[in-house]
C-alpha atoms as a PDB file:
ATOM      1  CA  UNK A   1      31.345 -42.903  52.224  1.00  0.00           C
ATOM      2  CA  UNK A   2      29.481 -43.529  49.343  1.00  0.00           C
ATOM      3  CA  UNK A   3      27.034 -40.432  49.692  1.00  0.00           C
ATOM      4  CA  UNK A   4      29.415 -37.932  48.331  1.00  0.00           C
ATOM      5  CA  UNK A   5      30.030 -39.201  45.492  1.00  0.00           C
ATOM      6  CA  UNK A   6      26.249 -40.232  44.964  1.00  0.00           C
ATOM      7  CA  UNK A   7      25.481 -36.369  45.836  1.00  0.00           C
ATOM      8  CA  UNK A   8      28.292 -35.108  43.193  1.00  0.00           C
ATOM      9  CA  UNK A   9      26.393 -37.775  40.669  1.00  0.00           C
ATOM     10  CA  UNK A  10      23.455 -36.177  41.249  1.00  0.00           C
ATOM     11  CA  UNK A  11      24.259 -32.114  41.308  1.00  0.00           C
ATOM     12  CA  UNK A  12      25.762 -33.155  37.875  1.00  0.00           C
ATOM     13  CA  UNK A  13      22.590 -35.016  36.667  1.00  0.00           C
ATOM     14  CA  UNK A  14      20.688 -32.729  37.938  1.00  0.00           C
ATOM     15  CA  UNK A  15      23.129 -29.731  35.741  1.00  0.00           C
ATOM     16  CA  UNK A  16      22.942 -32.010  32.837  1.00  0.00           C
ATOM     17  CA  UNK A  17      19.068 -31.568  33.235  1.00  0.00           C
ATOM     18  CA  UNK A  18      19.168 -27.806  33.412  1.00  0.00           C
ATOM     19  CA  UNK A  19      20.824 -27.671  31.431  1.00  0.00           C
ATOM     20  CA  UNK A  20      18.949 -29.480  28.272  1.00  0.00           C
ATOM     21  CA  UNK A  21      16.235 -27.598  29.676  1.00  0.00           C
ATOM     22  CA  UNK A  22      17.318 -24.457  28.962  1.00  0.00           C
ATOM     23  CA  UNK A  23      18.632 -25.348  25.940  1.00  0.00           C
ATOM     24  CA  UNK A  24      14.620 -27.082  24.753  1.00  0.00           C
ATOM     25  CA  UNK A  25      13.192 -23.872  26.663  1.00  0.00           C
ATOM     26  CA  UNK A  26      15.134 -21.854  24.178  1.00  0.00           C
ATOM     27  CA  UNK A  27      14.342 -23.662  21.283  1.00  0.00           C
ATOM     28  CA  UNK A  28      11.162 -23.523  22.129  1.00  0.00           C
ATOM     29  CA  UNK A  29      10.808 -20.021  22.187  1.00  0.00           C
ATOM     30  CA  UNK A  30      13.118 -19.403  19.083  1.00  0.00           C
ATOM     31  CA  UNK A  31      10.274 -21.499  16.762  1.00  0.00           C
ATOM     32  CA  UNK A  32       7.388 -19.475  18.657  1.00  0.00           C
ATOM     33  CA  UNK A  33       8.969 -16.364  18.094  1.00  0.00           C
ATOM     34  CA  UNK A  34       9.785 -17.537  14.694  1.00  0.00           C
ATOM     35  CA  UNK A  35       5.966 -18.184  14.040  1.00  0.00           C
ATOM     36  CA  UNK A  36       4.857 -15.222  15.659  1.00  0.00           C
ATOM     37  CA  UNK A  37       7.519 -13.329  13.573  1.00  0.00           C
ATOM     38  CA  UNK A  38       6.212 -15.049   9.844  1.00  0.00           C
ATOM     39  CA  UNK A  39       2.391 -14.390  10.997  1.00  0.00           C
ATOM     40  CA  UNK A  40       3.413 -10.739  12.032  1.00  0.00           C
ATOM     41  CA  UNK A  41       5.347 -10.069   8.626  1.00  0.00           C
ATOM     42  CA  UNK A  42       2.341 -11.562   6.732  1.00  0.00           C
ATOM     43  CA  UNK A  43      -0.404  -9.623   8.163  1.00  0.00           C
ATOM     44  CA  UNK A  44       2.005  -6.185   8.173  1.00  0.00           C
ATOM     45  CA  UNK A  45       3.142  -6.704   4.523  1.00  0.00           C
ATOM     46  CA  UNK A  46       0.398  -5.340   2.501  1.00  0.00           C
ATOM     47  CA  UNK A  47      -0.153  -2.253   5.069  1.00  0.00           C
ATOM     48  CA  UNK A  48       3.482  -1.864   4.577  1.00  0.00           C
ATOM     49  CA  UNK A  49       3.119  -1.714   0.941  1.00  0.00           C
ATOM     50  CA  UNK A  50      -0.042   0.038   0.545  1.00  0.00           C
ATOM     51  CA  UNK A  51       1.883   2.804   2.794  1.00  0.00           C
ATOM     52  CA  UNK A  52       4.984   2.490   0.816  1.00  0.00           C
ATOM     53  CA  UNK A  53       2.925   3.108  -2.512  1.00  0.00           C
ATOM     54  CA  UNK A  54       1.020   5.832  -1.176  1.00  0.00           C
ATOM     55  CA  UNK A  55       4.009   7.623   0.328  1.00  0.00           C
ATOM     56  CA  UNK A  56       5.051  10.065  -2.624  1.00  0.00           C
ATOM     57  CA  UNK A  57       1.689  10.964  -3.200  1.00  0.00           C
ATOM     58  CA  UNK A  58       0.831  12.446   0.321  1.00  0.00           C
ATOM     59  CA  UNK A  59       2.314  16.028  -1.268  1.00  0.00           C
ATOM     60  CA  UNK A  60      -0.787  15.712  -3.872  1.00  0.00           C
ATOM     61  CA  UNK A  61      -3.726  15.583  -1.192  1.00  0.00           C
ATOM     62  CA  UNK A  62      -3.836  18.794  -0.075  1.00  0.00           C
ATOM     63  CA  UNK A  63      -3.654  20.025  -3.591  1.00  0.00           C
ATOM     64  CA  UNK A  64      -6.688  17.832  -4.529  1.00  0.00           C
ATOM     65  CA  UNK A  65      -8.208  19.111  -1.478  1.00  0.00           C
ATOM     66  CA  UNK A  66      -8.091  22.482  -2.248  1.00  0.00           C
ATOM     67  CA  UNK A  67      -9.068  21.917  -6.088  1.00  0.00           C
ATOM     68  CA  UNK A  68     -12.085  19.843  -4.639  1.00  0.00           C
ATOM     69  CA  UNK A  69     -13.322  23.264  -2.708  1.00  0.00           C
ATOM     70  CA  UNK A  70     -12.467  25.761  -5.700  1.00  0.00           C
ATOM     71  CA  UNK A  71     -14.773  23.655  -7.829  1.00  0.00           C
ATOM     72  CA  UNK A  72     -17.571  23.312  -5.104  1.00  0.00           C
ATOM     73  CA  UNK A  73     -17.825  27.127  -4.797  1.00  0.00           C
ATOM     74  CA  UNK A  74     -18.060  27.275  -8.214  1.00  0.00           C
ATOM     75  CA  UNK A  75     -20.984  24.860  -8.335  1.00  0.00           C
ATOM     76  CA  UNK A  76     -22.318  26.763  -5.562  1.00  0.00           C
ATOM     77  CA  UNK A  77     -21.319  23.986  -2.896  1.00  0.00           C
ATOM     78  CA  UNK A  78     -23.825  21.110  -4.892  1.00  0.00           C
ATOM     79  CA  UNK A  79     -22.880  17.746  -4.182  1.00  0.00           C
ATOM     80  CA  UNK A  80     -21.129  16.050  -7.340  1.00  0.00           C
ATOM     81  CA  UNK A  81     -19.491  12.565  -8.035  1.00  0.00           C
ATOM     82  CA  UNK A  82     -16.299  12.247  -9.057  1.00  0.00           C
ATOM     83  CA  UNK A  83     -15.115  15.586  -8.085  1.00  0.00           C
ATOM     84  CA  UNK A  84     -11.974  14.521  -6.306  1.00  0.00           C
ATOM     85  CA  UNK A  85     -11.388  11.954  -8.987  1.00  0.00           C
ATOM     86  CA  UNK A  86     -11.638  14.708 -11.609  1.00  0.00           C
ATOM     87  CA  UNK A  87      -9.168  16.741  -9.533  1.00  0.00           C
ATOM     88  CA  UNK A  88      -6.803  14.154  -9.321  1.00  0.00           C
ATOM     89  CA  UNK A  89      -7.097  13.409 -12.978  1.00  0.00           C
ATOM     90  CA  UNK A  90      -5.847  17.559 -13.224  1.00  0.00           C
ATOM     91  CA  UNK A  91      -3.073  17.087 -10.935  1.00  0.00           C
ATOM     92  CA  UNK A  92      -1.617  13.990 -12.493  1.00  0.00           C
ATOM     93  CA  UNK A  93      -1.656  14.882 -15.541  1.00  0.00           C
ATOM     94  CA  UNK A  94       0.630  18.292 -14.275  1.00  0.00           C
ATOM     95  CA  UNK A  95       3.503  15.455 -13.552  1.00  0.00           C
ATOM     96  CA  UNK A  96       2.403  12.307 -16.203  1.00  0.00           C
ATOM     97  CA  UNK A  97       5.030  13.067 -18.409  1.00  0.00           C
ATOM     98  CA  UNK A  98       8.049  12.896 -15.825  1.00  0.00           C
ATOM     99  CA  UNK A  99       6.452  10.608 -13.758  1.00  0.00           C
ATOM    100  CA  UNK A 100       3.392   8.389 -15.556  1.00  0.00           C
ATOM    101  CA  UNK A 101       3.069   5.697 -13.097  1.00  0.00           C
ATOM    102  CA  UNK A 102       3.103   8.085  -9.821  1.00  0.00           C
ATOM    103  CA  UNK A 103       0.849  10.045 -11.911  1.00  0.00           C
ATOM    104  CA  UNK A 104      -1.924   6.593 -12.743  1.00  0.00           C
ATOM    105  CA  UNK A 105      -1.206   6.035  -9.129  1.00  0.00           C
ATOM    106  CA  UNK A 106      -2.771   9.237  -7.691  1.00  0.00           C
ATOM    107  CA  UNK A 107      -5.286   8.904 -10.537  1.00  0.00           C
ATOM    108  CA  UNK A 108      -6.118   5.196  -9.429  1.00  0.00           C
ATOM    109  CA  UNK A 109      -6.255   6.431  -5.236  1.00  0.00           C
ATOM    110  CA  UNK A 110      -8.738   8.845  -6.199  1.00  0.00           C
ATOM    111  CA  UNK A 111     -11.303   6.776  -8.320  1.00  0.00           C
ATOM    112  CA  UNK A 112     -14.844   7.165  -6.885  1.00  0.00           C
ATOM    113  CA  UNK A 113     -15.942   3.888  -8.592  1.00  0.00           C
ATOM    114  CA  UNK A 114     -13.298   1.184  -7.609  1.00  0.00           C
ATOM    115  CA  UNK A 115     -11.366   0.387  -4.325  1.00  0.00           C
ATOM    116  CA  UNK A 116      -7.721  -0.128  -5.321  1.00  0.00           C
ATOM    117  CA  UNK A 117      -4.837  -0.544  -2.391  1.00  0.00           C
ATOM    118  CA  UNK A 118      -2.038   0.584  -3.898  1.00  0.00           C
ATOM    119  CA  UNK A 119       0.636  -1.687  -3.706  1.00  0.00           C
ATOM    120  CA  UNK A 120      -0.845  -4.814  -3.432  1.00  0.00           C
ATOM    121  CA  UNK A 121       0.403  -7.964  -4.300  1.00  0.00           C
ATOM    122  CA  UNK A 122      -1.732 -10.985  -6.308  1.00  0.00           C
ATOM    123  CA  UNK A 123      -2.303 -14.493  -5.502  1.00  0.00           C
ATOM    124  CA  UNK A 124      -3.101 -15.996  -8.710  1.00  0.00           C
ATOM    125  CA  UNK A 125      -4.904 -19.274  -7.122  1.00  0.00           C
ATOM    126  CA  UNK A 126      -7.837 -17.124  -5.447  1.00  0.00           C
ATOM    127  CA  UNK A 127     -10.824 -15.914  -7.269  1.00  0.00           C
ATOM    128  CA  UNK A 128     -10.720 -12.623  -4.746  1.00  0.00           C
ATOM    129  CA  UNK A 129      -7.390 -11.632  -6.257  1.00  0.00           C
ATOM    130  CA  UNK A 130      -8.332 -11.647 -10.131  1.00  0.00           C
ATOM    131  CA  UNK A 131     -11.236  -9.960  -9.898  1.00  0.00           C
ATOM    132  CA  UNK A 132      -9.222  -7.135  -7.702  1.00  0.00           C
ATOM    133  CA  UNK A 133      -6.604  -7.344 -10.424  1.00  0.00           C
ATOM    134  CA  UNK A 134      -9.311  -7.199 -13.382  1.00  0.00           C
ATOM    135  CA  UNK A 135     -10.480  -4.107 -11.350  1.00  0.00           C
ATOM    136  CA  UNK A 136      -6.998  -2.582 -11.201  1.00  0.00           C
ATOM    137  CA  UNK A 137      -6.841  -3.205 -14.781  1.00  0.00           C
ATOM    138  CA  UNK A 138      -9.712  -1.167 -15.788  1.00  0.00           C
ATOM    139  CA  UNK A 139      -9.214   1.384 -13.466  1.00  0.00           C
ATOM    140  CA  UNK A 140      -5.310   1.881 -14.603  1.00  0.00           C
ATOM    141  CA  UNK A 141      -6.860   1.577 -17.779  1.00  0.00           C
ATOM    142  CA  UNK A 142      -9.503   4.512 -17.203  1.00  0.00           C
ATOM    143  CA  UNK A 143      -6.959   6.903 -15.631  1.00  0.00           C
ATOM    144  CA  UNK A 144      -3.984   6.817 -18.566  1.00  0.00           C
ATOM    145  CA  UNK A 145      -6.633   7.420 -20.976  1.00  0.00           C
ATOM    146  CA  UNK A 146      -8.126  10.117 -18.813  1.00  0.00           C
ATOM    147  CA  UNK A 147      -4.778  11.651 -17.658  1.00  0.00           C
ATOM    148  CA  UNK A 148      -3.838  11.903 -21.675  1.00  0.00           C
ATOM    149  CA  UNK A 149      -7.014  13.079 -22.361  1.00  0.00           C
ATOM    150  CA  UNK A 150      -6.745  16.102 -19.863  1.00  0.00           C
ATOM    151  CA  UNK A 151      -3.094  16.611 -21.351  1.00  0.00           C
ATOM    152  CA  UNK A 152      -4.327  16.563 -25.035  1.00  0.00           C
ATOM    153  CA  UNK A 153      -7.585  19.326 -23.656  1.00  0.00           C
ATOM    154  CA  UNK A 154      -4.545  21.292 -22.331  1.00  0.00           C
ATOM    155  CA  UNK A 155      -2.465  21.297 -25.120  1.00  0.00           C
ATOM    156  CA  UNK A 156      -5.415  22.070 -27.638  1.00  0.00           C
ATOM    157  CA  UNK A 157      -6.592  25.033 -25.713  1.00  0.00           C
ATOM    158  CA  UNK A 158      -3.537  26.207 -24.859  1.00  0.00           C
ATOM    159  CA  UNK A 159      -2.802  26.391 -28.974  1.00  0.00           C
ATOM    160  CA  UNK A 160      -6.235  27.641 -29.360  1.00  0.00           C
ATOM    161  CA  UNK A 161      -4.889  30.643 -27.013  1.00  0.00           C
ATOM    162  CA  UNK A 162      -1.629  31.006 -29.439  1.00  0.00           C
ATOM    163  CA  UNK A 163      -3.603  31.535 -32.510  1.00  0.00           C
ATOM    164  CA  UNK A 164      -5.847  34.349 -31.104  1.00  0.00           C
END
């Protein structure tokens, strides 16, 4: 008579068991999917960013674009460096004084000499990082001056047209 209760001991030992099994299962696969998540979100991040900073200036391209051909069929279609940089530098400076650090952003995207992803974030332990930062530097650097150089040109000629 003993075997019923020794087969009610065991469907409940044998619950108990499932049922910490589920329950490491699931922790289990919480903390991978945690992981997974945290290695996901790390390697996303600066696309996200870079994507996020180049956002408002996606209306600019085509502008640059078409700038870019104007002045190659007025060269006669020769190949010259900087063009697009010296477009951008045009169309910034159209928007620099409502919006100067959209307009050193476009200015920055466009610069033939440096590779600067927009929106990126510094590590200041990594040699990598402040050189990219000492790059940024000179190339945010390069384009205010530039951008308020193409302003002042504008502003002098455009007097220059008043006094005539």
């Amino acid at each position: 008579m003993s075997f019923p209760e020794n087969s009610e001991e065991k469907k409940s030992t044998k619950k108990r068991h499932r049922f910490w099994a589920i329950v490491g299962s699931a922790f289990l696969i919480l903390l991978t999917a945690g992981n997974l998540y945290d290695n996901l979100n790390d390697n996303l991040k600066p696309h996200f960013r870079s994507f996020q900073a180049e956002w408002p200036l996606r209306q600019y391209k085509k502008d640059i674009s078409h700038c870019t051909e104007e002045a190659k069929k007025q060269l006669g279609n020769q190949k010259v460096f900087g063009l697009e940089y010296a477009c951008a530098i045009e169309k910034a400076a159209a928007f620099y004084n409502t919006n100067p650090e959209q307009a050193i952003q476009l200015c920055m995207k466009y610069n033939p000499l440096f590779d600067i992803q927009l929106g990126r974030e510094y590590s200041s332990f990594e040699p990598d990082d402040l050189a990219a930062q000492r790059d940024e530097q000179i190339v945010r650097v390069s384009c205010k001056v530039s951008i308020e150089k193409e302003l002042e040109k504008a502003s002098t000629s455009s007097n220059f047209i008043r006094l005539k």
